[in-house]
C-alpha atoms as a PDB file:
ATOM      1  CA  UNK A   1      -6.461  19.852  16.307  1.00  0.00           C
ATOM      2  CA  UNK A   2      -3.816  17.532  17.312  1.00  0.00           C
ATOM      3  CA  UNK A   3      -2.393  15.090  14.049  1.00  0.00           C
ATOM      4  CA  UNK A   4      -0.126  12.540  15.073  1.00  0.00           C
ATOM      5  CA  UNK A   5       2.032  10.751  12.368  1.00  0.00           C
ATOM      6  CA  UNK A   6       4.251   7.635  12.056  1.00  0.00           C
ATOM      7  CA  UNK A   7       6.731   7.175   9.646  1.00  0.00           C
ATOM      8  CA  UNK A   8       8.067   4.047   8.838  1.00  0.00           C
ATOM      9  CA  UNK A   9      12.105   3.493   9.552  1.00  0.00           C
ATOM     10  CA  UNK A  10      11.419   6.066  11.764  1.00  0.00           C
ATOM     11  CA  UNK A  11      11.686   6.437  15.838  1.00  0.00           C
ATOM     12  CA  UNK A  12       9.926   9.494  16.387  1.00  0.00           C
ATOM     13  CA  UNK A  13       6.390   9.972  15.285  1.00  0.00           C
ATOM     14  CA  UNK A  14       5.685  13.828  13.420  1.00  0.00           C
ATOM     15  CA  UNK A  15       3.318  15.773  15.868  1.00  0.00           C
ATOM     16  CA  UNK A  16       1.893  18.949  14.567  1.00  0.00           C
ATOM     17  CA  UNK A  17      -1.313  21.191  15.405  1.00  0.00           C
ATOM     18  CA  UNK A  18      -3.399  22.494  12.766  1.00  0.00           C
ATOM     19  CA  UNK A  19      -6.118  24.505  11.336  1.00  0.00           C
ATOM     20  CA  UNK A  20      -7.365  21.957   8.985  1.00  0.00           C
ATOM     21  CA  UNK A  21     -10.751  20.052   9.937  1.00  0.00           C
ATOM     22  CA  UNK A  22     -10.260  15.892  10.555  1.00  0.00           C
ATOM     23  CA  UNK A  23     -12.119  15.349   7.573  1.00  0.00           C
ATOM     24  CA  UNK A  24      -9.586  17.891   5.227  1.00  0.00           C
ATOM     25  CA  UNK A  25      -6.974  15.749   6.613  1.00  0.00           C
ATOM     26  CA  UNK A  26      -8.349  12.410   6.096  1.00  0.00           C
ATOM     27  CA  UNK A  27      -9.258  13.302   2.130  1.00  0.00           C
ATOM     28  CA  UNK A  28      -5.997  14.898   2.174  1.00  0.00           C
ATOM     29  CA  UNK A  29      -4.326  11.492   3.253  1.00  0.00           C
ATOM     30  CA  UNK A  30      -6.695   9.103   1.290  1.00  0.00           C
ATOM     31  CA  UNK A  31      -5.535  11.438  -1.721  1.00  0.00           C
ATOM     32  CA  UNK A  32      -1.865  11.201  -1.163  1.00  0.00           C
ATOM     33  CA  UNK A  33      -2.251   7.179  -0.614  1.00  0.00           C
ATOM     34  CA  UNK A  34      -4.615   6.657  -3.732  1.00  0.00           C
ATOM     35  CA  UNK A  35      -2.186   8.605  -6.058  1.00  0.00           C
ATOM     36  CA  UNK A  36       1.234   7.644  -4.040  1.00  0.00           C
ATOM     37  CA  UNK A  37       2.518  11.141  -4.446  1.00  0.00           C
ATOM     38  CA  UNK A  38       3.294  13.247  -1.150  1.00  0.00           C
ATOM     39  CA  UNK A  39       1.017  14.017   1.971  1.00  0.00           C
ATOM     40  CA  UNK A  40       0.734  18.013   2.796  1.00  0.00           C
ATOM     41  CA  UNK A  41      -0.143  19.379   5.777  1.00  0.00           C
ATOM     42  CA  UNK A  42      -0.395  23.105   7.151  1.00  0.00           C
ATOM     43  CA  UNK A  43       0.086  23.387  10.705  1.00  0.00           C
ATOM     44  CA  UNK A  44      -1.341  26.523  12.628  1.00  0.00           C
ATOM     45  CA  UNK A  45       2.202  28.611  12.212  1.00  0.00           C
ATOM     46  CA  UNK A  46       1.720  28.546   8.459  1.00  0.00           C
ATOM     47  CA  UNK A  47       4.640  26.003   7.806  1.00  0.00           C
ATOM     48  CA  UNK A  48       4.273  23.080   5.411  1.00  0.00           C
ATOM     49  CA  UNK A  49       5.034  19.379   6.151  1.00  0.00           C
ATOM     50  CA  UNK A  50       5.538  16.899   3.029  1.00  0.00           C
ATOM     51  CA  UNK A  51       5.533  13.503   3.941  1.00  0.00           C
ATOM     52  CA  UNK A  52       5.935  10.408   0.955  1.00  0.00           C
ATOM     53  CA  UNK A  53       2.816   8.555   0.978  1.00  0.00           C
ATOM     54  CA  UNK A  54       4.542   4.815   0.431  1.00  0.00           C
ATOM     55  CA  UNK A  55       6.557   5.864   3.643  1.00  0.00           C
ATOM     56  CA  UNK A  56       3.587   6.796   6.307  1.00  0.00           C
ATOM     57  CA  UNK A  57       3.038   3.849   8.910  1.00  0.00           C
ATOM     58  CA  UNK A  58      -0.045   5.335  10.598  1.00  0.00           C
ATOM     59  CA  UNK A  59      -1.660   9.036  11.232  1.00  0.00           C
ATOM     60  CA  UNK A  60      -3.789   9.679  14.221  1.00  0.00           C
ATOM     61  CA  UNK A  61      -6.255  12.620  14.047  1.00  0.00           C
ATOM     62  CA  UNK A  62      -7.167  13.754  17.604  1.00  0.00           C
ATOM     63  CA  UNK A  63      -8.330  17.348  19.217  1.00  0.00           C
ATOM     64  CA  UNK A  64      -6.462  19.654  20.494  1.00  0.00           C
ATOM     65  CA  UNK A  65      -5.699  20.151  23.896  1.00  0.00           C
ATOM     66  CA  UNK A  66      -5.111  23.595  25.970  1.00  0.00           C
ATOM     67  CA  UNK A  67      -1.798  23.637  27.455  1.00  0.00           C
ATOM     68  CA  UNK A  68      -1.609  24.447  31.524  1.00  0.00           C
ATOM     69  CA  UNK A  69       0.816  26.695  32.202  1.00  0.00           C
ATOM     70  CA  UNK A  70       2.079  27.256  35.985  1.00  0.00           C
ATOM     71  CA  UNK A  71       1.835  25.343  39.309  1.00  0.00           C
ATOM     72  CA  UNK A  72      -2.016  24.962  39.479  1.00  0.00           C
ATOM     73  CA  UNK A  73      -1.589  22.464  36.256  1.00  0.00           C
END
């Protein structure tokens, strides 16, 4: 699944794919905002983001979408 995120000060919005279900991210975010410590995310490679909780200006949680590769796309 697709997670879009915007951080404030910021031009370019964090775009990552991961393994986690929506609803692991959204208790993962309402954790990090609640306790105003860092939000963690795994994407599907294995890497890590961190991203300060006082500093996040949105996060959209959308599916995934195959990628078309070649002319017929």
């Amino acid at each position: 699944m697709e997670v879009k995120i915007g951080v404030q000060h910021i031009s370019r919005e964090i775009v990552l794919e991961s393994n986690q279900s929506p609803e692991d991210v959204e208790s993962a975010l309402s954790a990090a905002l609640d306790k105003g410590t860092v939000l963690s995310l795994a994407d599907e490679r294995g890497r890590r983001i961190l991203i300060p909780a006082d500093r996040i200006a949105y996060v959209e949680i959308g599916a995934g979408q195959e990628r078309k590769v070649g002319f017929g796309a």
